[in-house]
Protein backbone atom coordinates (compact mmCIF):
# COMPACT_ATOMS: atom_id res chain seq x y z
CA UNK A 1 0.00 0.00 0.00
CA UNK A 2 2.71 2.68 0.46
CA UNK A 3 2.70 2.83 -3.77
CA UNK A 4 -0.51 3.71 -3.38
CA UNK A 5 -0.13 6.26 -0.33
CA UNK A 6 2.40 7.99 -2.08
CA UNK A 7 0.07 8.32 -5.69
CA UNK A 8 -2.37 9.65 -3.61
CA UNK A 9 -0.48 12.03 -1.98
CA UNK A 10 0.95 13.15 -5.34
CA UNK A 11 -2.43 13.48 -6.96
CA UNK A 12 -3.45 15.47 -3.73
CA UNK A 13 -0.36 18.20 -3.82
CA UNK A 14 -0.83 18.29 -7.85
CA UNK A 15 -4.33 19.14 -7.63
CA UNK A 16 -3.95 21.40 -4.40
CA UNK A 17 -1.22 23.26 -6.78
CA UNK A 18 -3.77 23.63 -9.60
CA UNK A 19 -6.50 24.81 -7.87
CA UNK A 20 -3.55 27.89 -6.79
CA UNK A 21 -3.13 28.28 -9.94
CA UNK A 22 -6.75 28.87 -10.61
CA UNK A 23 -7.24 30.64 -8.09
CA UNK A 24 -4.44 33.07 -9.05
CA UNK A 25 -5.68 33.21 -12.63
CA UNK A 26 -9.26 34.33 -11.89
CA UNK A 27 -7.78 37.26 -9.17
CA UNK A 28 -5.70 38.32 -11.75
CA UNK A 29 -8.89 38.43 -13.99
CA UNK A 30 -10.92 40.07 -11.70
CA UNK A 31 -8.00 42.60 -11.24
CA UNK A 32 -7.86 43.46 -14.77
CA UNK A 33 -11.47 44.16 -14.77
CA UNK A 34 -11.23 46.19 -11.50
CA UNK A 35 -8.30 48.40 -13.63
CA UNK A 36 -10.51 48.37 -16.85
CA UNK A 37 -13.51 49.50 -14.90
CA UNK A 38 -11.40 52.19 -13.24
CA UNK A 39 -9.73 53.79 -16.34
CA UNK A 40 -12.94 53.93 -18.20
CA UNK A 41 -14.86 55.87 -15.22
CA UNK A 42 -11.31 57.79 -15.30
CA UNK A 43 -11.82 58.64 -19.14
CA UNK A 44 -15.65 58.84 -19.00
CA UNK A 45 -15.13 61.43 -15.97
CA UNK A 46 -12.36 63.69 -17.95
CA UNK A 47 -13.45 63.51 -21.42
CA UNK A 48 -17.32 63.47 -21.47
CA UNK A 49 -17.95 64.93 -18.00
CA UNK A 50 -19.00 61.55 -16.37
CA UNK A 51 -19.54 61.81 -12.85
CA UNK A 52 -16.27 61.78 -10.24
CA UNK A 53 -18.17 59.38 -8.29
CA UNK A 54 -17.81 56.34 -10.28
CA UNK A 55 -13.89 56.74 -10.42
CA UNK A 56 -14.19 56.71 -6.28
CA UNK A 57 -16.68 53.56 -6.83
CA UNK A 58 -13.92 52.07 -9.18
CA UNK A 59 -10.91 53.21 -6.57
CA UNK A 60 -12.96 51.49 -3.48
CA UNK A 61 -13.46 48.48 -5.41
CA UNK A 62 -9.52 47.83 -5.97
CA UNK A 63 -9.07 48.77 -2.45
CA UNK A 64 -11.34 46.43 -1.11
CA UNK A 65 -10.16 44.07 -4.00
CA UNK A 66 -6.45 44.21 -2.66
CA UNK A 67 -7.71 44.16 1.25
CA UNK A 68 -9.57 40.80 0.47
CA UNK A 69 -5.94 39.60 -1.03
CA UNK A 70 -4.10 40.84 2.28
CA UNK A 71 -6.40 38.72 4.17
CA UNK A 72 -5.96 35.42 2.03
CA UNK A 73 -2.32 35.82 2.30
CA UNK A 74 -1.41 36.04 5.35
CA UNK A 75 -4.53 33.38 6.47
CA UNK A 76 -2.08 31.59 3.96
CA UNK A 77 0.46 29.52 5.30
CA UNK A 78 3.85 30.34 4.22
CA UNK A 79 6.14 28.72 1.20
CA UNK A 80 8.10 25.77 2.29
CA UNK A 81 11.59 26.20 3.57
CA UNK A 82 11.07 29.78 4.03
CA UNK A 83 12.55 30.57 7.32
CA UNK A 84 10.65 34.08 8.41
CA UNK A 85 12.03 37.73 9.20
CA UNK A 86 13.70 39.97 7.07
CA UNK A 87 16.88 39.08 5.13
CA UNK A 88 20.31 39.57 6.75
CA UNK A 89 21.72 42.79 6.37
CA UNK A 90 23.90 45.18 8.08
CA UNK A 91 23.52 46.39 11.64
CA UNK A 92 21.73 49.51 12.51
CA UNK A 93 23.78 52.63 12.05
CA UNK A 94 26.26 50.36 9.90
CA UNK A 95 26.56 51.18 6.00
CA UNK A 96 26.21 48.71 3.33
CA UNK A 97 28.90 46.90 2.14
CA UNK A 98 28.45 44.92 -1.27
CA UNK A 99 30.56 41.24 -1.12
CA UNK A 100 33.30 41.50 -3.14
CA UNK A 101 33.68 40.45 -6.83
CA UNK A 102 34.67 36.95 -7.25
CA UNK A 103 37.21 37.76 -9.65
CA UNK A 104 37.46 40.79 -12.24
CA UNK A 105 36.24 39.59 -15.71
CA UNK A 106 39.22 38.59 -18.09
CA UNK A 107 39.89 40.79 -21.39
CA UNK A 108 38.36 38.73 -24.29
CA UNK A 109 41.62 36.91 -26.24
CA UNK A 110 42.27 37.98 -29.75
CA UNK A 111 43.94 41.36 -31.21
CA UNK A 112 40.67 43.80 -31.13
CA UNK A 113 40.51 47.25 -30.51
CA UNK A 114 37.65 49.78 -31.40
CA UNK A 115 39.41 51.43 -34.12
CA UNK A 116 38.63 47.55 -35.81
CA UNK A 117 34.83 48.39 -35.13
């Protein structure tokens, strides 16, 4: 049976993955149309003297839109392997320093110089 435990489990994490996928797809969607709806009340409102309050409508709706994706990602559990907290970087009050280069990059070999371009 642990063929057929492990099949199932497969099947169970592929379909899990496609329904994210479809999930992602049809927010994306709705997205667009949130945008769409917005730029045409944006248009409508500064070209043909449509009324302001439909670009707030549109504005409220992405707003709420985007709160509504706040709240399914962090009801979301998080990736696996990802550890938490910010990435590593310098102490407080401490600049920046970049690592340094591995090695500089070697001249390309051959007798070329720009007055051959």
């Amino acid at each position: 049976m642990g063929f057929l435990d492990k099949a199932k489990a497969q099947a169970t994490a592929a379909m899990a993955q496609g329904q994210a996928k479809v999930g992602a797809m049809q927010s994306n969607r709705s997205e667009g149309e949130l945008y769409r709806a917005l730029g045409e009340a944006t248009y409508a409102a500064q070209r043909r003297g449509g009324a302001p309050d439909a670009v707030d409508a549109a504005i409220g709706a992405l707003d709420a839109h985007f709160a509504q994706l706040a709240q399914q990602a962090a009801a979301a559990p998080p990736p696996a392997g990802w550890q938490g907290g910010a990435p590593a970087g310098p102490p407080p009050g401490q600049p920046y320093v970049p690592p340094p280069a591995s090695s500089p990059a070697a001249p390309p070999t051959g007798n070329f110089t720009l007055d051959d371009m």
